[in-house]
N, C-alpha and C. Protein backbone atom coordinates (compact mmCIF):
# COMPACT_ATOMS: atom_id res chain seq x y z
N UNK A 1 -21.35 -20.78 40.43
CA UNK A 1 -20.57 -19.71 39.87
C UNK A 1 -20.35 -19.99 38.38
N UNK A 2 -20.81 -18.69 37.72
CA UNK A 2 -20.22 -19.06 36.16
C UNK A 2 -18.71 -18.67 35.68
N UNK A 3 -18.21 -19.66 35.00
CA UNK A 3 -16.79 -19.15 34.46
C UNK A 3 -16.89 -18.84 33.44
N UNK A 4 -16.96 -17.30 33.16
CA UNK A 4 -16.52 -16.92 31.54
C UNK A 4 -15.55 -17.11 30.73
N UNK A 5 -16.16 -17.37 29.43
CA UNK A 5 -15.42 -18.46 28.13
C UNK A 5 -14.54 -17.40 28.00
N UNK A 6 -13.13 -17.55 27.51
CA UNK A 6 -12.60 -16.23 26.79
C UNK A 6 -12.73 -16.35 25.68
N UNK A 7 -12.63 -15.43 25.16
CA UNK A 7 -13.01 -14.99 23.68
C UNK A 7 -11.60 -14.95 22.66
N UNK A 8 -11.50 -15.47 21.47
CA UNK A 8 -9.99 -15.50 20.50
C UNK A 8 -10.67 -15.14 19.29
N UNK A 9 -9.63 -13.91 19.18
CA UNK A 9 -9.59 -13.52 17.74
C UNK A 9 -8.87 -14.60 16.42
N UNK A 10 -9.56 -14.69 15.19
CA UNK A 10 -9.39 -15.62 14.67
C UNK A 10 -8.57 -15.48 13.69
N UNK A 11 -7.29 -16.30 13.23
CA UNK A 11 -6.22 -15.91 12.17
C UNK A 11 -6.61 -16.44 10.89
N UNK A 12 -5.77 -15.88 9.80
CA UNK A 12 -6.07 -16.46 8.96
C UNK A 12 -4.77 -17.46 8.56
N UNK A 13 -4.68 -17.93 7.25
CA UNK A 13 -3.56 -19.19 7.24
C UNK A 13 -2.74 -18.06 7.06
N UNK A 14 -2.31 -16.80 6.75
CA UNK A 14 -0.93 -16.32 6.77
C UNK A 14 -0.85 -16.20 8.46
N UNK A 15 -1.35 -16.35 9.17
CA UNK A 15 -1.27 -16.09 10.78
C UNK A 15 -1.54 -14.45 11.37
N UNK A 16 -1.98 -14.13 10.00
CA UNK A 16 -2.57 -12.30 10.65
C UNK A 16 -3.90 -13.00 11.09
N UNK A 17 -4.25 -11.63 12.23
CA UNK A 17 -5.61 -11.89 12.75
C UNK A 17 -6.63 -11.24 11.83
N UNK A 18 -8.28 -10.97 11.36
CA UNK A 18 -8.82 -10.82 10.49
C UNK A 18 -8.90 -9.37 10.40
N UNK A 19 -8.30 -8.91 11.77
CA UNK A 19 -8.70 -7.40 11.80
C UNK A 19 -7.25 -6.81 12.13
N UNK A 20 -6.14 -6.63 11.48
CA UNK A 20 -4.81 -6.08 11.79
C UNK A 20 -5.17 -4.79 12.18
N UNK A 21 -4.33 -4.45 13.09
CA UNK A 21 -3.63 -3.39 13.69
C UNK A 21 -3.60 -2.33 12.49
N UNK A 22 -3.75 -1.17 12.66
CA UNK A 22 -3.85 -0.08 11.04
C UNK A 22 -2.67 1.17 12.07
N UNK A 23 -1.85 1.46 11.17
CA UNK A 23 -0.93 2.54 11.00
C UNK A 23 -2.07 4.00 11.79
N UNK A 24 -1.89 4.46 12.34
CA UNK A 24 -2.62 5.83 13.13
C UNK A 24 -1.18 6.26 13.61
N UNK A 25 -1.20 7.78 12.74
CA UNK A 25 -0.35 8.72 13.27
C UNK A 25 0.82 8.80 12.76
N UNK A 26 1.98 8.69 13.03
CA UNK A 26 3.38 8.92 12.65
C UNK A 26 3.32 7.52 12.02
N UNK A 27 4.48 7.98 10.70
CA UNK A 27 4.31 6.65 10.06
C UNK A 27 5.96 6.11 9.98
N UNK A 28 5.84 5.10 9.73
CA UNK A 28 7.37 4.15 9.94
C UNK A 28 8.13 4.49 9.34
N UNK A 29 9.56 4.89 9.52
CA UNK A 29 10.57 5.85 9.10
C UNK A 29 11.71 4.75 7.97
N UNK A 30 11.21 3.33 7.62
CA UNK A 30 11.77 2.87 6.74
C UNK A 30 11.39 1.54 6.08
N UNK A 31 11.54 1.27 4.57
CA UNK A 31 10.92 0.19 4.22
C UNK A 31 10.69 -0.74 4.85
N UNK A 32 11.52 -1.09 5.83
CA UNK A 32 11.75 -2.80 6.42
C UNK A 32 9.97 -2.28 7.01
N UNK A 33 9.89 -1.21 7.54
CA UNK A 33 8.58 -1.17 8.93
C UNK A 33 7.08 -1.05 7.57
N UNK A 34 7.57 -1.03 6.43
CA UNK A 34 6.47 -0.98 5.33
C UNK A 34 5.66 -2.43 5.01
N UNK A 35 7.09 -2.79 3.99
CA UNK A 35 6.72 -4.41 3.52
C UNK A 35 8.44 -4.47 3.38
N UNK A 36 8.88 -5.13 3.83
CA UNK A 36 10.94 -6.09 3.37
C UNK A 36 10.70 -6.60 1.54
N UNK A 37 11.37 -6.52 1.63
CA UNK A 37 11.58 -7.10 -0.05
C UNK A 37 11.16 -8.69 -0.03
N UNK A 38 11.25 -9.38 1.10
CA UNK A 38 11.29 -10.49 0.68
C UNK A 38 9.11 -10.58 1.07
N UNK A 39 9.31 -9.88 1.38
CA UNK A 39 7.18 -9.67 1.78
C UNK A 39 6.67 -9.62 0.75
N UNK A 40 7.47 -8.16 -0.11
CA UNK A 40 7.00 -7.90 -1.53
C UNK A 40 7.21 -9.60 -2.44
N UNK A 41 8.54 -9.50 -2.46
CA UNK A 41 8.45 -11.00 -3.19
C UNK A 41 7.67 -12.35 -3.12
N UNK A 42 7.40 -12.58 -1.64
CA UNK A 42 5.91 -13.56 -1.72
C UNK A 42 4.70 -12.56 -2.22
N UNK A 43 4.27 -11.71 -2.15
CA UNK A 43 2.71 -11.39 -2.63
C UNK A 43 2.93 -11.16 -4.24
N UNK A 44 4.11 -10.93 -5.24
CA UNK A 44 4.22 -11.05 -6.42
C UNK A 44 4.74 -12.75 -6.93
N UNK A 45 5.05 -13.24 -5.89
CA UNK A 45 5.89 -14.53 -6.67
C UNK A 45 6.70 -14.79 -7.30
N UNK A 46 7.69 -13.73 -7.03
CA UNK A 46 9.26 -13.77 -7.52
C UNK A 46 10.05 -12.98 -6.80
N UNK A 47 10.88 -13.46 -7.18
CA UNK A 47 12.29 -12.23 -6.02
C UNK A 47 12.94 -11.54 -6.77
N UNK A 48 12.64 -10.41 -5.99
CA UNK A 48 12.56 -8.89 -6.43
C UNK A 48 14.10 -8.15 -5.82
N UNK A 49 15.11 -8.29 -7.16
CA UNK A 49 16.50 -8.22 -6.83
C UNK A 49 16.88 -6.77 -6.17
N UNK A 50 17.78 -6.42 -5.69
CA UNK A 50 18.03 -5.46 -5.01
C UNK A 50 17.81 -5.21 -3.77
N UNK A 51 17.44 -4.28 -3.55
CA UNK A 51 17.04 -3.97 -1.94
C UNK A 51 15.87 -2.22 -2.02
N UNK A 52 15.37 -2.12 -0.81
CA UNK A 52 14.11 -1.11 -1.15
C UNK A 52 15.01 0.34 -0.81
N UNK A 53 14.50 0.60 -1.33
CA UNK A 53 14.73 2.38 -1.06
C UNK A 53 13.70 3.14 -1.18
N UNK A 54 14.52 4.03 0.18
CA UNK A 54 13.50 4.94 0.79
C UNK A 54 13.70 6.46 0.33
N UNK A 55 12.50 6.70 0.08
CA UNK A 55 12.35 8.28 -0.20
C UNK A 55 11.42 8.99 0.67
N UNK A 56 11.99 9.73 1.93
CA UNK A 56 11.25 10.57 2.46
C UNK A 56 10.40 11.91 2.04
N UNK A 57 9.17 11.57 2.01
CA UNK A 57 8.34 12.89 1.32
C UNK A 57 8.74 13.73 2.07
N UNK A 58 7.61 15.20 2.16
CA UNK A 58 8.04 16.52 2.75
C UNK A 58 6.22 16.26 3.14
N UNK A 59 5.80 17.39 4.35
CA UNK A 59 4.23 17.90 4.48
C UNK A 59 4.05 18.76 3.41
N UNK A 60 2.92 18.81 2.71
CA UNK A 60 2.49 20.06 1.90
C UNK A 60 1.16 20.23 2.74
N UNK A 61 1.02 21.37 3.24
CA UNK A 61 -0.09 22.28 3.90
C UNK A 61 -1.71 22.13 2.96
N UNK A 62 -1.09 22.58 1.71
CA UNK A 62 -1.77 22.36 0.51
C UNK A 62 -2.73 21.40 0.56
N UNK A 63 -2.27 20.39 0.38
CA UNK A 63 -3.55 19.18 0.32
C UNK A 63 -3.21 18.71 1.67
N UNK A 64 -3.05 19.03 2.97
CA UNK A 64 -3.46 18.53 4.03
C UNK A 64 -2.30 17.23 4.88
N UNK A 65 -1.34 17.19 3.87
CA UNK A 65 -0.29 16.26 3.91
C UNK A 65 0.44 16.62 5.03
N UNK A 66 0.86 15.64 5.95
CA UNK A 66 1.82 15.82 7.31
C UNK A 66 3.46 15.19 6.85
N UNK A 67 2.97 14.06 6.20
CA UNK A 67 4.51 13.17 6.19
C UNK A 67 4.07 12.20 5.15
N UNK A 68 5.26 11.59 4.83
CA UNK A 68 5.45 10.85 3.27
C UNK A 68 5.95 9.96 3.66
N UNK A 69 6.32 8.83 2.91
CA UNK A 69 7.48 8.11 2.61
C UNK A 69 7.02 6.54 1.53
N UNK A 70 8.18 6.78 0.52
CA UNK A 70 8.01 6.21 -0.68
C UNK A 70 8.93 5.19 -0.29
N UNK A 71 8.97 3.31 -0.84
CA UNK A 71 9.93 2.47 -0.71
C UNK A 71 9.56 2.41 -1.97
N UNK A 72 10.81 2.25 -3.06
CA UNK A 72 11.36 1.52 -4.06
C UNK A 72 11.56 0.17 -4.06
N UNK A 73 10.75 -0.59 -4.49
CA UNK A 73 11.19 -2.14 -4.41
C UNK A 73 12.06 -2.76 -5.86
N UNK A 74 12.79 -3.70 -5.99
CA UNK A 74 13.53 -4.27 -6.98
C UNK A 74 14.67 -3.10 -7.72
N UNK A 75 15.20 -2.40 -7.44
CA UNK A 75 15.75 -1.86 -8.24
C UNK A 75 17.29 -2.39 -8.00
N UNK A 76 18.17 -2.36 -9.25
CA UNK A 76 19.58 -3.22 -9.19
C UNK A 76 20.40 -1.36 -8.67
N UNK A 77 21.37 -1.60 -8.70
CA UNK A 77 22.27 -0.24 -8.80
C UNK A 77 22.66 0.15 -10.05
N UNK A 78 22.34 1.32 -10.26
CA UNK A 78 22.39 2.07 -11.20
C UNK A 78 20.74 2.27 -11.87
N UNK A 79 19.92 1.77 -11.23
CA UNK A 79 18.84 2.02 -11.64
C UNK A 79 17.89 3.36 -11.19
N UNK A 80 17.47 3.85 -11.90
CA UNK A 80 16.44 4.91 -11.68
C UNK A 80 15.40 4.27 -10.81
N UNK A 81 14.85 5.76 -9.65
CA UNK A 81 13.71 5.17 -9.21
C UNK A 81 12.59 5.11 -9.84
N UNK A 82 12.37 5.92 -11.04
CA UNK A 82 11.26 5.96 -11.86
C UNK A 82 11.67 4.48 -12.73
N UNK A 83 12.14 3.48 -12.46
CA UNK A 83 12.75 1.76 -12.60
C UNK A 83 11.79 1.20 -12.44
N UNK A 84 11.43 0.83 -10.90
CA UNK A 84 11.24 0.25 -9.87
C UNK A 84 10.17 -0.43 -10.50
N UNK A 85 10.17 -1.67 -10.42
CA UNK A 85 8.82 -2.52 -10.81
C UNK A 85 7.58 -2.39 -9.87
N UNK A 86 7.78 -2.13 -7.82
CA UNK A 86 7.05 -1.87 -7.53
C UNK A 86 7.63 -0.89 -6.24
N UNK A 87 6.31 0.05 -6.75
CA UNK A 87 6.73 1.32 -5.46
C UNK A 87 5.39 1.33 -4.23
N UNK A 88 6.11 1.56 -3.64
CA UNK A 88 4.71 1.42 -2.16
C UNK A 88 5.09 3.35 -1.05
N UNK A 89 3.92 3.89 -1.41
CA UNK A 89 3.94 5.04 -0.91
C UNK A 89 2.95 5.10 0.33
N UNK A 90 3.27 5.78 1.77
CA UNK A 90 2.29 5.88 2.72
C UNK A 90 2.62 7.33 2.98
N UNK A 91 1.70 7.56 2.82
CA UNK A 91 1.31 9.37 3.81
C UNK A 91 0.40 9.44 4.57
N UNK A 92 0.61 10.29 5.32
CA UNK A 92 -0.58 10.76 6.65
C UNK A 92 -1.12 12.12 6.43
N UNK A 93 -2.07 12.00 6.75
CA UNK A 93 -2.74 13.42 6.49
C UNK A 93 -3.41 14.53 7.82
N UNK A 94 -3.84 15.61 7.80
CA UNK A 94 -4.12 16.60 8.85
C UNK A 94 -5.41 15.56 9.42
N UNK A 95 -5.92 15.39 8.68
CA UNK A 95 -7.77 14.22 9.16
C UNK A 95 -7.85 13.14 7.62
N UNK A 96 -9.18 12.58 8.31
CA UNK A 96 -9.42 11.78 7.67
C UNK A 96 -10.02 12.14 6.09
N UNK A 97 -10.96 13.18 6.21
CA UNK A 97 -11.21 13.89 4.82
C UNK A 97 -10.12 14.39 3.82
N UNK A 98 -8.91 14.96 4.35
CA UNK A 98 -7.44 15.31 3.60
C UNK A 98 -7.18 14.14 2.86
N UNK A 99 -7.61 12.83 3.57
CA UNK A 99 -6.71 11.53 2.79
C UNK A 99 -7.64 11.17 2.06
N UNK A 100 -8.98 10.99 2.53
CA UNK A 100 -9.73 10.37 1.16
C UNK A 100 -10.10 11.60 0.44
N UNK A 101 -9.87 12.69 0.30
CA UNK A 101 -10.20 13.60 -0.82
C UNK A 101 -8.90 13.75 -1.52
N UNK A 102 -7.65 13.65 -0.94
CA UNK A 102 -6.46 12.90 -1.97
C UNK A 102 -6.48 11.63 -2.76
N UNK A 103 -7.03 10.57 -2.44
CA UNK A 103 -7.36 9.04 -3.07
C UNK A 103 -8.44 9.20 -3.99
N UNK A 104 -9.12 9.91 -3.82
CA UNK A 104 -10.17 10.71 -4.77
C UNK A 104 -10.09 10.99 -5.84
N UNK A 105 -8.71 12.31 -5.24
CA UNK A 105 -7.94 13.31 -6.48
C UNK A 105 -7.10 12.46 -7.48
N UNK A 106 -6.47 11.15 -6.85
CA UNK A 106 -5.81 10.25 -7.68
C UNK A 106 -6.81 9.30 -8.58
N UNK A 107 -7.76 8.91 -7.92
CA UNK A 107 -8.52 7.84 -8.95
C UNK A 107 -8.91 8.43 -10.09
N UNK A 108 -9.20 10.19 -9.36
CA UNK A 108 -9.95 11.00 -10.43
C UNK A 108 -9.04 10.87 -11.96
N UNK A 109 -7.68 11.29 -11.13
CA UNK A 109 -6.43 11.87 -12.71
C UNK A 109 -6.25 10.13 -13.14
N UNK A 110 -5.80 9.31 -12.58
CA UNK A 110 -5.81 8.17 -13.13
C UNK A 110 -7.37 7.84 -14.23
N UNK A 111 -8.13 8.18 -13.60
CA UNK A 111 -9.56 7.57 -14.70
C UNK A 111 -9.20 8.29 -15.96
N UNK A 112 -8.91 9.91 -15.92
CA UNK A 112 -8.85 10.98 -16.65
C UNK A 112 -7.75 10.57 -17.60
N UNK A 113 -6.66 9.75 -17.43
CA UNK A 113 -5.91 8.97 -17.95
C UNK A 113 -5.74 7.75 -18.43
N UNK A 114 -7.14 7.29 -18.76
CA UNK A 114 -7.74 5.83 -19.61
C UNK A 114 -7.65 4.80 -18.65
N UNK A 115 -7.12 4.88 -17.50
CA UNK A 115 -7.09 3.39 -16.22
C UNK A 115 -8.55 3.44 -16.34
N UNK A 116 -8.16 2.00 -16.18
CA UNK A 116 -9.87 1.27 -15.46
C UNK A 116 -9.81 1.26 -13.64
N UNK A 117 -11.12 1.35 -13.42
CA UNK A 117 -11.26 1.37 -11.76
C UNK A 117 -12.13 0.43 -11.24
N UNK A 118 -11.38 -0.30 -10.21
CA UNK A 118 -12.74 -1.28 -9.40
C UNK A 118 -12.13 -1.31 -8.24
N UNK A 119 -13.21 -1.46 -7.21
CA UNK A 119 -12.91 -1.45 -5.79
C UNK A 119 -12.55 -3.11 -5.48
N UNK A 120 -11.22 -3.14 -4.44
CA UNK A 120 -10.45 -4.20 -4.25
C UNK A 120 -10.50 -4.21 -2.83
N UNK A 121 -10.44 -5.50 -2.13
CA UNK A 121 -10.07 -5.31 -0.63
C UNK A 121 -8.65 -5.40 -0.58
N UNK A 122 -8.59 -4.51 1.09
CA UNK A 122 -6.82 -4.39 1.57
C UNK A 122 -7.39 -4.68 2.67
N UNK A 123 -6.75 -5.73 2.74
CA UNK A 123 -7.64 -6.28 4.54
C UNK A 123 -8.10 -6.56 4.56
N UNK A 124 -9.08 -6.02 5.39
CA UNK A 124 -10.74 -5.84 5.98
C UNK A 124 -10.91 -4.56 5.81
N UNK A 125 -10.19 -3.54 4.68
CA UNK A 125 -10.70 -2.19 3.97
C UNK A 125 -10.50 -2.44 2.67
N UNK A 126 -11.28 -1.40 2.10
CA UNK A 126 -11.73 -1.56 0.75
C UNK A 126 -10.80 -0.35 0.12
N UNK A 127 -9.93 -0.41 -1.53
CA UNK A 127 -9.05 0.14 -2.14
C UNK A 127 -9.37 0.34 -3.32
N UNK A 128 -8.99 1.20 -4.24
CA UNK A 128 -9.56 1.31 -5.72
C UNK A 128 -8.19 0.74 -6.53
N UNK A 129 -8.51 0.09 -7.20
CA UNK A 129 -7.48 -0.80 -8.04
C UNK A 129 -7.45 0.27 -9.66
N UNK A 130 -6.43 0.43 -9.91
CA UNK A 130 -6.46 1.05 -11.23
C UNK A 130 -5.39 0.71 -12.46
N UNK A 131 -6.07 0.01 -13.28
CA UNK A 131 -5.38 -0.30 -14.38
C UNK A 131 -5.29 -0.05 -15.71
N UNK A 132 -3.46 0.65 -15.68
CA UNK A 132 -3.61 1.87 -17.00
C UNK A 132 -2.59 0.76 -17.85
N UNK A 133 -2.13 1.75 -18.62
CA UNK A 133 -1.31 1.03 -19.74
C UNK A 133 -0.15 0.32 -19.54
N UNK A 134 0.31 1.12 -18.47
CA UNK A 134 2.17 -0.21 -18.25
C UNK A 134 2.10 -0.26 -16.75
N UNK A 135 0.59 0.29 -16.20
CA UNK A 135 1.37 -0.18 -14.15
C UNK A 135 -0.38 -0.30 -14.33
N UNK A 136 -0.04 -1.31 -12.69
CA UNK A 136 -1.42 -0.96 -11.86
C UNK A 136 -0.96 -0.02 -10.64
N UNK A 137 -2.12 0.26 -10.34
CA UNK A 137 -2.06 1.26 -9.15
C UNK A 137 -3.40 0.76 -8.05
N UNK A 138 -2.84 0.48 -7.01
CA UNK A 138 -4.01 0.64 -5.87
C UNK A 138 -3.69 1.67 -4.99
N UNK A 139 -4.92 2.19 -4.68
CA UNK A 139 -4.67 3.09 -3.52
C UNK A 139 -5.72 3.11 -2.34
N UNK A 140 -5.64 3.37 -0.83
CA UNK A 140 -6.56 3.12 0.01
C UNK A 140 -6.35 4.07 0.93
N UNK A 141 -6.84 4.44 1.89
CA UNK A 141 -6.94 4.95 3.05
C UNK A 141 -7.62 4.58 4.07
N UNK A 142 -6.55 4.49 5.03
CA UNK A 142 -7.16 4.27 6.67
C UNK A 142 -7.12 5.42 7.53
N UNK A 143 -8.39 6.00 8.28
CA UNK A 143 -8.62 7.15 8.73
C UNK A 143 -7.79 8.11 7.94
N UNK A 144 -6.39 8.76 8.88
CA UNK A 144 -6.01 10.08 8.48
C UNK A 144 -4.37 9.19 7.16
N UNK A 145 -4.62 8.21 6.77
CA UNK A 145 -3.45 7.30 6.29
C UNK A 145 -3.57 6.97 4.93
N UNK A 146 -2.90 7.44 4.01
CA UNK A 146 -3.32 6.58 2.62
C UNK A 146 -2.31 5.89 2.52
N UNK A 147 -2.14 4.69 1.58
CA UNK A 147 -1.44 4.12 0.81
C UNK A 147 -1.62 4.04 -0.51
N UNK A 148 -0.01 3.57 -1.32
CA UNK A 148 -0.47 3.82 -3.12
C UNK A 148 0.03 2.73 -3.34
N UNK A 149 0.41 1.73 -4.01
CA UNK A 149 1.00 0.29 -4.57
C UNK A 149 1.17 0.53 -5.85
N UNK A 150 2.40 1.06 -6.34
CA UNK A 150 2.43 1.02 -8.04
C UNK A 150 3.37 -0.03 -8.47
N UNK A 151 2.75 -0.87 -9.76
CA UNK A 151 3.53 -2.09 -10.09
C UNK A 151 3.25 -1.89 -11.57
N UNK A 152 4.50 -2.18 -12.07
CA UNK A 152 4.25 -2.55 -13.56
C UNK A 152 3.63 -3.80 -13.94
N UNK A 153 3.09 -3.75 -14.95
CA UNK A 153 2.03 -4.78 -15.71
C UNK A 153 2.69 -5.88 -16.34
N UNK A 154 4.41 -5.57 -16.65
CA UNK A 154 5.19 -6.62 -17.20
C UNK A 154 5.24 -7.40 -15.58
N UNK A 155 5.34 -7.15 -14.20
CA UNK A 155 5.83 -7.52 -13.19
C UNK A 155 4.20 -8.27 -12.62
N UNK A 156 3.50 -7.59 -12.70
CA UNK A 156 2.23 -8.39 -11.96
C UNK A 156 0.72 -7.83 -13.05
N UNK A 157 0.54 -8.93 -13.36
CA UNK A 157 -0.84 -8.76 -14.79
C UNK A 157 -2.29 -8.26 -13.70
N UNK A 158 -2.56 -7.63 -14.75
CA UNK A 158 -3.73 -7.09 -14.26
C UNK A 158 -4.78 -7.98 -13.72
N UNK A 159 -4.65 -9.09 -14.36
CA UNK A 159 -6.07 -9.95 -13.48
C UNK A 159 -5.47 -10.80 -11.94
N UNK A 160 -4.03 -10.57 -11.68
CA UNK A 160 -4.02 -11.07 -10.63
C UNK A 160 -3.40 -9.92 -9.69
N UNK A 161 -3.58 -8.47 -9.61
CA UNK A 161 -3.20 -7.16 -9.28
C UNK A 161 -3.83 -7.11 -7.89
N UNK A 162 -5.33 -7.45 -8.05
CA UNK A 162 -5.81 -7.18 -6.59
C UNK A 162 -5.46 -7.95 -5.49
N UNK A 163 -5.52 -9.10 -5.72
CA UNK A 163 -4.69 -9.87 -4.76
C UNK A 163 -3.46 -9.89 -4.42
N UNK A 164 -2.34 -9.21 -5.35
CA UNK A 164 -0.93 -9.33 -5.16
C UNK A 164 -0.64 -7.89 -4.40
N UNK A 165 -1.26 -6.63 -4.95
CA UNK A 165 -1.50 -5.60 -4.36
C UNK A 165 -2.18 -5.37 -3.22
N UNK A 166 -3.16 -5.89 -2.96
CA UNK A 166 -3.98 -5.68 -2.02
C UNK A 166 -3.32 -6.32 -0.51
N UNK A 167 -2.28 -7.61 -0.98
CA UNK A 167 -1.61 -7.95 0.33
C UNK A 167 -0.24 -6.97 0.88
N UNK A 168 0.08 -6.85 -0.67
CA UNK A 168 1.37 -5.25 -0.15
C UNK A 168 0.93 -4.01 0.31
N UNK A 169 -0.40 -3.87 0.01
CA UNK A 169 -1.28 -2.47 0.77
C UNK A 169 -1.75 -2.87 1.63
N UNK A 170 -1.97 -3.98 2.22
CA UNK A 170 -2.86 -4.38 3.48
C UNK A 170 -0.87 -4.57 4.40
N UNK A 171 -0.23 -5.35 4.07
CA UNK A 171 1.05 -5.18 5.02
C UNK A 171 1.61 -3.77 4.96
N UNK A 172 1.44 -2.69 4.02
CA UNK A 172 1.83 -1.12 4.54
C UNK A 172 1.10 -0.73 6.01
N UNK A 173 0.17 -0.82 5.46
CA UNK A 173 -0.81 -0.44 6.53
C UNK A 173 -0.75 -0.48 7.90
N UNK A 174 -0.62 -2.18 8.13
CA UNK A 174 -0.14 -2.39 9.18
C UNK A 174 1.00 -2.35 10.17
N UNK A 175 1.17 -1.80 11.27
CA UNK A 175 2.64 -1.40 11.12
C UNK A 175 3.24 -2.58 12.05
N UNK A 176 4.62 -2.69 12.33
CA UNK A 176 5.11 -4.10 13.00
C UNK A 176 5.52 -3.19 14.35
């Protein structure tokens, strides 16, 4: 009789497996289920004072949009959200074409706006990294799901963006 080997998916040293779990469908109704502040603060390397705030989008029919939701990271009180050193946005869309022809529409106006563009991994998916004059921006989509990562350039430099971004867009993504 043969005994079949079982098979193990393999982690990496943060202890995610190589292929996380991806957000499908309704999306998490508050920062903590995004990235916690203190998540954000390991993938930038500093602690990021305050606490996150949430801004629930609306659906627009328009571009195909179902649901929103924006976390504010670092902001003190009394601060504006247009502050925030880093903002992490997830929306869901009607299908999968609604979201990447939105990530599209953004790389497009970002290029159209002097950012530079190069493709970054989030995960085991691939994201367009964009770097303009005072933020970077990544943005990605999984099936009907995008994500956006905006960080100022005083808070995380452009040559170490994809990696610091790409782990706060790869933990949106995934949901807990």
């Amino acid at each position: 009789m043969v005994v079949p080997v079982p098979e193990f998916t393999p982690f990496s040293s943060t202890g995610a497996s190589s292929a996380p779990a991806r957000i499908v469908g309704a999306l998490p109704t508050g920062c903590g289920a995004i990235a916690t502040a203190e998540e954000v603060s390991d993938a930038v390397g500093q602690a990021m004072a305050g606490t996150a705030r949430p801004v629930a989008g609306t659906a627009d029919q328009s571009i195909g949009r179902t649901a929103r939701i924006d976390c504010y990271y670092g902001l003190t009180d009394g601060q504006e959200l247009q502050d925030a050193p880093i903002r992490v946005g997830l929306a869901s869309y009607a299908d999968a074409k609604a979201a990447t022809t939105r990530v599209e529409k953004t790389v497009d106006e970002e290029r159209g706006a002097g950012a530079k563009a190069s493709q970054v991994q989030v995960g085991p998916d691939k994201g367009t990294l964009l770097v303009g004059k005072k933020t970077v921006t990544l943005v990605a989509t999984y099936q009907a799901t995008t994500v956006v990562v905006i960080a100022q350039l005083s808070l995380v430099p452009a040559n170490q963006a994809p990696s610091m971004l790409g782990k706060i867009a790869n933990r949106a993504l995934s949901p807990r």
